[in-house]
PDB file of N, CA and C in Angstrom:
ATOM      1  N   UNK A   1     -24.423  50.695 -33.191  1.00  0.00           N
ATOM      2  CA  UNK A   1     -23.835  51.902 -32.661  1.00  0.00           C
ATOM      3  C   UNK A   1     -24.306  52.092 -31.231  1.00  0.00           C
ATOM      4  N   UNK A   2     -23.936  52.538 -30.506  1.00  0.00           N
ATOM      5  CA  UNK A   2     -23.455  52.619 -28.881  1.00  0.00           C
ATOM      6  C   UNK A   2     -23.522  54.128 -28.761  1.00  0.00           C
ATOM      7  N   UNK A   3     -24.497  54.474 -27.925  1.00  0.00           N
ATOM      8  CA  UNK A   3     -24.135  56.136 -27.918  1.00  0.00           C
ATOM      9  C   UNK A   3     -23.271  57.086 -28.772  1.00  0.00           C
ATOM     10  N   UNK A   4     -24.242  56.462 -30.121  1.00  0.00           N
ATOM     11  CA  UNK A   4     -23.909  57.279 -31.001  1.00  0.00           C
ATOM     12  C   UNK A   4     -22.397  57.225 -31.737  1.00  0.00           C
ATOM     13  N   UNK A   5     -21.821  56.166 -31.243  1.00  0.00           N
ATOM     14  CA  UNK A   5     -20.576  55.674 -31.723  1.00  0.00           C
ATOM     15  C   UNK A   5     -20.263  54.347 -32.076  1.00  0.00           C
ATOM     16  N   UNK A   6     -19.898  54.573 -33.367  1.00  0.00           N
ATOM     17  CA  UNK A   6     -19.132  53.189 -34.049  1.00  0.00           C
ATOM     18  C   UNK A   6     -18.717  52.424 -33.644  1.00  0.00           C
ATOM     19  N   UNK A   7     -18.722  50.905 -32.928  1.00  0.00           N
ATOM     20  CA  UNK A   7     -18.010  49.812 -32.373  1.00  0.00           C
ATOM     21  C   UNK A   7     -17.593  49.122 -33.341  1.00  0.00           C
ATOM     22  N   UNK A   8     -18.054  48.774 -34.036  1.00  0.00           N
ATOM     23  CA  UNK A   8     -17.860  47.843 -35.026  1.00  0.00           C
ATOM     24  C   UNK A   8     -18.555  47.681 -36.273  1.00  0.00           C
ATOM     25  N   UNK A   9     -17.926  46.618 -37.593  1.00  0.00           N
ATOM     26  CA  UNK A   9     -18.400  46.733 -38.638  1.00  0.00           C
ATOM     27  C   UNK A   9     -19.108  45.375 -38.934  1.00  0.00           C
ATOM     28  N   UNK A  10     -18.597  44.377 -37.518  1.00  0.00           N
ATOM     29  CA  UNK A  10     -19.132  43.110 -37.833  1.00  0.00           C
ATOM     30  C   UNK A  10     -20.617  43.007 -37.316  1.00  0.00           C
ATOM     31  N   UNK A  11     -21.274  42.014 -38.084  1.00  0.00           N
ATOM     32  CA  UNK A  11     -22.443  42.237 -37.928  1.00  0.00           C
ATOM     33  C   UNK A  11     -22.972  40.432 -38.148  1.00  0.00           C
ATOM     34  N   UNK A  12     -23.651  39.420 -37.468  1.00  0.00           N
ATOM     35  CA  UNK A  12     -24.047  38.345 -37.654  1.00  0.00           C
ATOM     36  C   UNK A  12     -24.808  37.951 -39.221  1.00  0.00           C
ATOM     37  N   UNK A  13     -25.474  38.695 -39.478  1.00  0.00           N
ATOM     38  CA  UNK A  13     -26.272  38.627 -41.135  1.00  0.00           C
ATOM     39  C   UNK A  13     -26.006  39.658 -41.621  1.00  0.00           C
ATOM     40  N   UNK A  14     -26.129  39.322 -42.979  1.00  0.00           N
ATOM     41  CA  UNK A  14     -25.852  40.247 -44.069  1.00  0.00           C
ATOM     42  C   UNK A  14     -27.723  41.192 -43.687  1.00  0.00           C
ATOM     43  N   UNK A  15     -28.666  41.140 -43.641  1.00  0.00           N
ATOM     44  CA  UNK A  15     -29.212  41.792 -43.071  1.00  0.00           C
ATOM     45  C   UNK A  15     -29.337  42.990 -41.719  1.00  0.00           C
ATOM     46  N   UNK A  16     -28.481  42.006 -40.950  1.00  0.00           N
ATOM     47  CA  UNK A  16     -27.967  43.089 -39.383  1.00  0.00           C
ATOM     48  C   UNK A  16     -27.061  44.620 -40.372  1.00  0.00           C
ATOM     49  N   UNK A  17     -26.162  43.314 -41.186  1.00  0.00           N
ATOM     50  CA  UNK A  17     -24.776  44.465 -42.344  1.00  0.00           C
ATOM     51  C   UNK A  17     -25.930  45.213 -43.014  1.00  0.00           C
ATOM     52  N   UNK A  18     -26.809  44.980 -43.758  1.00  0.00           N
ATOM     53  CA  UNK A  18     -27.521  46.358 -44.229  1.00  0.00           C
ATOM     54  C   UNK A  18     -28.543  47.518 -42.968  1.00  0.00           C
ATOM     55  N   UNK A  19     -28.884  46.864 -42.331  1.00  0.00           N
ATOM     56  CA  UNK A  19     -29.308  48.089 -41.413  1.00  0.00           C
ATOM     57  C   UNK A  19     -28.049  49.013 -40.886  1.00  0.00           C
ATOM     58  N   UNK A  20     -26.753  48.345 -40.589  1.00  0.00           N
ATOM     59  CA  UNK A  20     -25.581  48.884 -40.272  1.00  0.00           C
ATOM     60  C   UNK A  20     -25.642  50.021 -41.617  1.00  0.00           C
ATOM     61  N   UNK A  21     -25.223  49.617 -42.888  1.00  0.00           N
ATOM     62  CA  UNK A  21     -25.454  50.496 -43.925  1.00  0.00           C
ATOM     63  C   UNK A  21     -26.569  52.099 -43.618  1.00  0.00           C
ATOM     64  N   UNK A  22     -27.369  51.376 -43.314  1.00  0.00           N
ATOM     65  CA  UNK A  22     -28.326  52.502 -43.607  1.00  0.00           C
ATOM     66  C   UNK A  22     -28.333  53.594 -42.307  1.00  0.00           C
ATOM     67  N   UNK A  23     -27.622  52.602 -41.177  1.00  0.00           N
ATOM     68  CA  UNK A  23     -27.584  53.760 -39.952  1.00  0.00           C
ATOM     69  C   UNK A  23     -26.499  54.819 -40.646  1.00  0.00           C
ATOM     70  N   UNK A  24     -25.286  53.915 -41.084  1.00  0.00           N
ATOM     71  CA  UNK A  24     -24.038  55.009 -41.452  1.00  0.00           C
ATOM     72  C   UNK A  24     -24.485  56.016 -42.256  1.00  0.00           C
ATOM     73  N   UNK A  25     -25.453  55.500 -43.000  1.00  0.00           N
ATOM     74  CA  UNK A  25     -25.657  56.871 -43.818  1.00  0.00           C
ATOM     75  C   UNK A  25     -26.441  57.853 -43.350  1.00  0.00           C
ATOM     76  N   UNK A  26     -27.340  57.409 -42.643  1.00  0.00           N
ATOM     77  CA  UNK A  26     -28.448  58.399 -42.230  1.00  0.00           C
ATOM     78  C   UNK A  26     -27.093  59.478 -41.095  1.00  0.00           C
ATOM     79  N   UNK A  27     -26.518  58.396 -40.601  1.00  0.00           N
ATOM     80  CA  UNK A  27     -25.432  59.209 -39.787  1.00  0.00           C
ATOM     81  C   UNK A  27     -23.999  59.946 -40.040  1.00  0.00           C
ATOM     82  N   UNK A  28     -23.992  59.931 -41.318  1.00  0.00           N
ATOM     83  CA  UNK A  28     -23.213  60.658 -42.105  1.00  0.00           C
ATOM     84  C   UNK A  28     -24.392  62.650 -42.746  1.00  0.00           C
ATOM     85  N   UNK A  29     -25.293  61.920 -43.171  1.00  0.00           N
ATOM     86  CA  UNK A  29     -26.719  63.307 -43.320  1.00  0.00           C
ATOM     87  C   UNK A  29     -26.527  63.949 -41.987  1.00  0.00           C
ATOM     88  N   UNK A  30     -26.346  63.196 -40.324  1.00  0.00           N
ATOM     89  CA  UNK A  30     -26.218  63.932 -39.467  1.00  0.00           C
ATOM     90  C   UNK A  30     -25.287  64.665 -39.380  1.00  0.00           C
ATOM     91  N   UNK A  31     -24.398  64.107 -39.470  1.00  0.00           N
ATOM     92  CA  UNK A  31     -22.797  64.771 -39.328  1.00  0.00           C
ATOM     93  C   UNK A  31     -22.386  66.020 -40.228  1.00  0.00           C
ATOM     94  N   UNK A  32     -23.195  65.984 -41.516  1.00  0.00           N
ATOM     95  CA  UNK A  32     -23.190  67.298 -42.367  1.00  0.00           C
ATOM     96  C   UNK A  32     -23.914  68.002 -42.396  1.00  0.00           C
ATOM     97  N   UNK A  33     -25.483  67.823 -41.823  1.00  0.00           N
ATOM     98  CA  UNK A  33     -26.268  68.759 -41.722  1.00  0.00           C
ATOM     99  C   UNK A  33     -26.318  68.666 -40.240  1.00  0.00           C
ATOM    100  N   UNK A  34     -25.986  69.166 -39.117  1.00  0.00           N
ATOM    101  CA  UNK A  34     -26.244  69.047 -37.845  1.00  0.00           C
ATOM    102  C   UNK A  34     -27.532  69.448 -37.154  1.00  0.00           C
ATOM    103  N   UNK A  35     -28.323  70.318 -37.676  1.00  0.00           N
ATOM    104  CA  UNK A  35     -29.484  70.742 -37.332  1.00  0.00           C
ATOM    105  C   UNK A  35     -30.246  70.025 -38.147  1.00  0.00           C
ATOM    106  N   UNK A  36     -31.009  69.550 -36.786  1.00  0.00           N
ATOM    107  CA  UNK A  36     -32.208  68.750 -37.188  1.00  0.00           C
ATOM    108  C   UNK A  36     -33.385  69.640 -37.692  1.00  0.00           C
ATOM    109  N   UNK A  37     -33.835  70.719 -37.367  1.00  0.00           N
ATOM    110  CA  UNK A  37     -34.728  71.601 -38.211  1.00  0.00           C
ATOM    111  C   UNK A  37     -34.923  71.743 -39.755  1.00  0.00           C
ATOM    112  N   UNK A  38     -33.361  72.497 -39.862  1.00  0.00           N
ATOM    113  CA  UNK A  38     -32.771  72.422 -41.507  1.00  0.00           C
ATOM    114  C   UNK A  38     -33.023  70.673 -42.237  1.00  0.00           C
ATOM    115  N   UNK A  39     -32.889  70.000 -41.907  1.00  0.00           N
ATOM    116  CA  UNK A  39     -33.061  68.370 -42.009  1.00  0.00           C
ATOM    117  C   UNK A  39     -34.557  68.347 -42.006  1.00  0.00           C
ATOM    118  N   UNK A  40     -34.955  68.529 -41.096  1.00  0.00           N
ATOM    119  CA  UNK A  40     -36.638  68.287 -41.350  1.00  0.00           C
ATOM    120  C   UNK A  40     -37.397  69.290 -42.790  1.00  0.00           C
ATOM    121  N   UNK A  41     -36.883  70.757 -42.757  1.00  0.00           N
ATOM    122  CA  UNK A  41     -37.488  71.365 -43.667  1.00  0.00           C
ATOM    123  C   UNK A  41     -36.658  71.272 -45.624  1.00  0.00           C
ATOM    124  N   UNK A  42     -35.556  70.584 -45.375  1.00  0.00           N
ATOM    125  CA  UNK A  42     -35.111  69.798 -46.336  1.00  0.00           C
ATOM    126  C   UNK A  42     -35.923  68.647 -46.881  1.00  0.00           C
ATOM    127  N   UNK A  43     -36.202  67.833 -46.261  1.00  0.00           N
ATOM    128  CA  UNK A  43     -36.550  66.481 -46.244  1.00  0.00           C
ATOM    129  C   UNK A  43     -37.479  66.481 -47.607  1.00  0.00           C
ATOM    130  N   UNK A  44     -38.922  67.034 -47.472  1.00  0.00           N
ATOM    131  CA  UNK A  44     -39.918  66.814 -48.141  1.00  0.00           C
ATOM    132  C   UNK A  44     -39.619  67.696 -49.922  1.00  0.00           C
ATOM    133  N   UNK A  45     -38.109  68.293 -50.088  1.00  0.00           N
ATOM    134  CA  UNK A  45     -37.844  68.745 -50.976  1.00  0.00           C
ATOM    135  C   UNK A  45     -36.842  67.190 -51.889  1.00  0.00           C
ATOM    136  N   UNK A  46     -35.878  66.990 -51.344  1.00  0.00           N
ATOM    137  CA  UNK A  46     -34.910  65.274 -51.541  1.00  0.00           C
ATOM    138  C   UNK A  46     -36.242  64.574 -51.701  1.00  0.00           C
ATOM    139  N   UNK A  47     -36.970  63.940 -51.236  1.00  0.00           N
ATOM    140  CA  UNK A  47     -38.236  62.864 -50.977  1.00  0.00           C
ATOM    141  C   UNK A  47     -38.630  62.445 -52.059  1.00  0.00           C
ATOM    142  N   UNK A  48     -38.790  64.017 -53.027  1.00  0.00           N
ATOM    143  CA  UNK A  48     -39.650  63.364 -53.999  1.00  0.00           C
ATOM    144  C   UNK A  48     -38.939  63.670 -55.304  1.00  0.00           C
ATOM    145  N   UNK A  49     -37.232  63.725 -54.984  1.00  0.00           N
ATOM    146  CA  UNK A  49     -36.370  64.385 -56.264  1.00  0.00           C
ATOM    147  C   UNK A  49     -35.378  62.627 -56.583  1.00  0.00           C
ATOM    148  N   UNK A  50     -36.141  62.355 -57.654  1.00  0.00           N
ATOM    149  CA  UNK A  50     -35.444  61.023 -58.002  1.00  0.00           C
ATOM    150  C   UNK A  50     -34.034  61.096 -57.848  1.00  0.00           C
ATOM    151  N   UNK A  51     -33.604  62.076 -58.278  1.00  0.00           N
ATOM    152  CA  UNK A  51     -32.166  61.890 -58.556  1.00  0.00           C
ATOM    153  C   UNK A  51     -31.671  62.009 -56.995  1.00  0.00           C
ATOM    154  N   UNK A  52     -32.292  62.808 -56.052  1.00  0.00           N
ATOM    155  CA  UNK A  52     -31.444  62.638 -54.576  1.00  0.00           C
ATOM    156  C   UNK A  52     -31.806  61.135 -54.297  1.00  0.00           C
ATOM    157  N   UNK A  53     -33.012  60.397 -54.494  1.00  0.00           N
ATOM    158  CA  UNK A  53     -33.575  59.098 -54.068  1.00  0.00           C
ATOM    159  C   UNK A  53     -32.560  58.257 -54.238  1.00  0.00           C
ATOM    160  N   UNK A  54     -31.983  58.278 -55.878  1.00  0.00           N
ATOM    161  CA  UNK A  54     -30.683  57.486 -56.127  1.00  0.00           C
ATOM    162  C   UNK A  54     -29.491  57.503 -55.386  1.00  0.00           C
ATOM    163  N   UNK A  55     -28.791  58.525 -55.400  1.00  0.00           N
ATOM    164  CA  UNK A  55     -27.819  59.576 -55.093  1.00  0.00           C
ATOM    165  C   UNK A  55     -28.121  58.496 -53.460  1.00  0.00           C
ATOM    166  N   UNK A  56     -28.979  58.820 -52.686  1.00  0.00           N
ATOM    167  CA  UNK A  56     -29.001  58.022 -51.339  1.00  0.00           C
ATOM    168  C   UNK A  56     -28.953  56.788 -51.182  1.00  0.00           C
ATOM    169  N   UNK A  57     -29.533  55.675 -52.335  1.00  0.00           N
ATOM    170  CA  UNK A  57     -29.134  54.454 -52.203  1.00  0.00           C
ATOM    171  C   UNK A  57     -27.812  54.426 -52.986  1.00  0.00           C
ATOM    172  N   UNK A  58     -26.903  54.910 -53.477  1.00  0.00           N
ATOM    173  CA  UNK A  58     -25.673  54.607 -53.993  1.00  0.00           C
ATOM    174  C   UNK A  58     -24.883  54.682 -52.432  1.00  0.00           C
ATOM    175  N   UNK A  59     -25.266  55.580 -51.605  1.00  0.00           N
ATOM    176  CA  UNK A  59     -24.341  56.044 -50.434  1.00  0.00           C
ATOM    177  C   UNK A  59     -24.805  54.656 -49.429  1.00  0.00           C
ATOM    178  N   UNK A  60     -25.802  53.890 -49.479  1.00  0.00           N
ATOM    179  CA  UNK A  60     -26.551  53.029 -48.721  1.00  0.00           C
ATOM    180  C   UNK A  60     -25.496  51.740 -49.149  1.00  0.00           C
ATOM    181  N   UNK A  61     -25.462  51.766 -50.623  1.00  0.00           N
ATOM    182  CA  UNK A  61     -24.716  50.509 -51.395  1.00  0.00           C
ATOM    183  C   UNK A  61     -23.136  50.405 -51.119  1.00  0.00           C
ATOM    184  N   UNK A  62     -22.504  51.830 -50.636  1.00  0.00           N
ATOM    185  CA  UNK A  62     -21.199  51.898 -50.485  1.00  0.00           C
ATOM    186  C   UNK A  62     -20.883  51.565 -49.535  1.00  0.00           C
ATOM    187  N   UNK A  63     -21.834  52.012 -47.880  1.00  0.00           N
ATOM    188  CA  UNK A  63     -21.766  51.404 -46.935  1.00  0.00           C
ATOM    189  C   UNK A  63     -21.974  49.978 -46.786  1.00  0.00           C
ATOM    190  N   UNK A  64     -22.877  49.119 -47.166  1.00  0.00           N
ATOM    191  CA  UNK A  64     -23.407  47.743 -47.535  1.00  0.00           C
ATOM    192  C   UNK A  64     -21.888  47.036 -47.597  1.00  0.00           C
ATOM    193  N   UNK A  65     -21.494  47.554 -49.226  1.00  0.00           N
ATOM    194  CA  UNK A  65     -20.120  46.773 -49.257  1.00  0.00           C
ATOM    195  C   UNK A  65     -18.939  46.888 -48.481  1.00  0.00           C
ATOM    196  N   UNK A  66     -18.875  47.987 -47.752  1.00  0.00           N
ATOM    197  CA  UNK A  66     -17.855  48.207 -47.052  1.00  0.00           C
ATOM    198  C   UNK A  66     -17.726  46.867 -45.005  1.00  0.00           C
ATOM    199  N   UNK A  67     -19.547  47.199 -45.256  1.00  0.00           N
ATOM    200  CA  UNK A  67     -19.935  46.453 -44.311  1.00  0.00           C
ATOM    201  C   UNK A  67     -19.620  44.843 -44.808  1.00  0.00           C
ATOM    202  N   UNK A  68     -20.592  44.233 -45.766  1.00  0.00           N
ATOM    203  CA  UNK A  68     -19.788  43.295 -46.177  1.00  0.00           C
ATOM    204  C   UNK A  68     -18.248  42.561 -46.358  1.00  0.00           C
ATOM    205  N   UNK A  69     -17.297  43.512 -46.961  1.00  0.00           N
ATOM    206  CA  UNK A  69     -16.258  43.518 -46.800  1.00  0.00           C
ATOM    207  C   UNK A  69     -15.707  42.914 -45.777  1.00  0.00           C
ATOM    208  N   UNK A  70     -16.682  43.654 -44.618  1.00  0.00           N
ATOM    209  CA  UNK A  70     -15.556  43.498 -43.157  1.00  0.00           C
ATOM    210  C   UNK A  70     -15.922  42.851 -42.547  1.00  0.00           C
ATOM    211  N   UNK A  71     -17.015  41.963 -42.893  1.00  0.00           N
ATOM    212  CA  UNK A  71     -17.631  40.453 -42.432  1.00  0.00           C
ATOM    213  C   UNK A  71     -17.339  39.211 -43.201  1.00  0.00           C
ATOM    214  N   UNK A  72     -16.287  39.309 -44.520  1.00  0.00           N
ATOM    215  CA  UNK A  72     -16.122  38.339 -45.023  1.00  0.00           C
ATOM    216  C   UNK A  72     -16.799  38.137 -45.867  1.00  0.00           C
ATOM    217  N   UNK A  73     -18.044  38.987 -46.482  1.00  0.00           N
ATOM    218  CA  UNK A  73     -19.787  38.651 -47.225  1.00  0.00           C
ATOM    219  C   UNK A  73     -19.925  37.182 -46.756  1.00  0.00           C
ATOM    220  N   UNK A  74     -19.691  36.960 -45.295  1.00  0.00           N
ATOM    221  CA  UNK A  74     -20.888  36.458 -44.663  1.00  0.00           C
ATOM    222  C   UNK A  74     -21.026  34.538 -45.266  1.00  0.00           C
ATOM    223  N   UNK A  75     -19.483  34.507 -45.487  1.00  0.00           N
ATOM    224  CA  UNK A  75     -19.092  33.345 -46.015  1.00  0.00           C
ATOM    225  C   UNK A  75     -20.359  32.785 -46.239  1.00  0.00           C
TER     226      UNK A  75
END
C-alpha cells in the first residue's frame, strides 16, 4: 500500500500475500473505527476475548485467499 492506498493484489510470495492480508485487515479495523483513541482503549478488551482472536484470523484468512486468488496461489 502506497499512501495509504491499494495498488495492487499481486504480491511475489505467498508470504509478501499474507502480510498483504493482514495490512487489509488491520485496514479495514481502520476504516470502521476511525479514531485511533477508541481503537487503543478497545484493544486490551478484543486481546484477550478468544472469540474476537478468532473472529480476526477468519477476516486475515479471507483476505489471504482473496490475495492468493489474485496471484494465481503462486503457481
Amino acid at each position: 500500500m502506497s499512501n495509504g492506498q491499494l495498488q495492487t493484489l499481486k504480491t511475489k510470495t505467498p508470504e509478501e500475500g499474507f502480510n498483504l492480508a493482514v495490512k487489509l485487515a488491520q485496514k479495514g479495523i481502520a476504516v470502521t473505527q476511525p479514531s485511533e483513541e477508541i481503537r487503543k482503549v478497545l484493544r486490551p478488551v478484543y486481546s484477550r476475548n478468544a472469540d474476537s482472536l478468532i473472529a480476526t484470523s477468519q477476516v486475515v484468512a479471507i483476505h489471504f485467499q482473496t490475495v492468493a486468488f489474485a496471484n494465481n496461489y503462486w503457481n
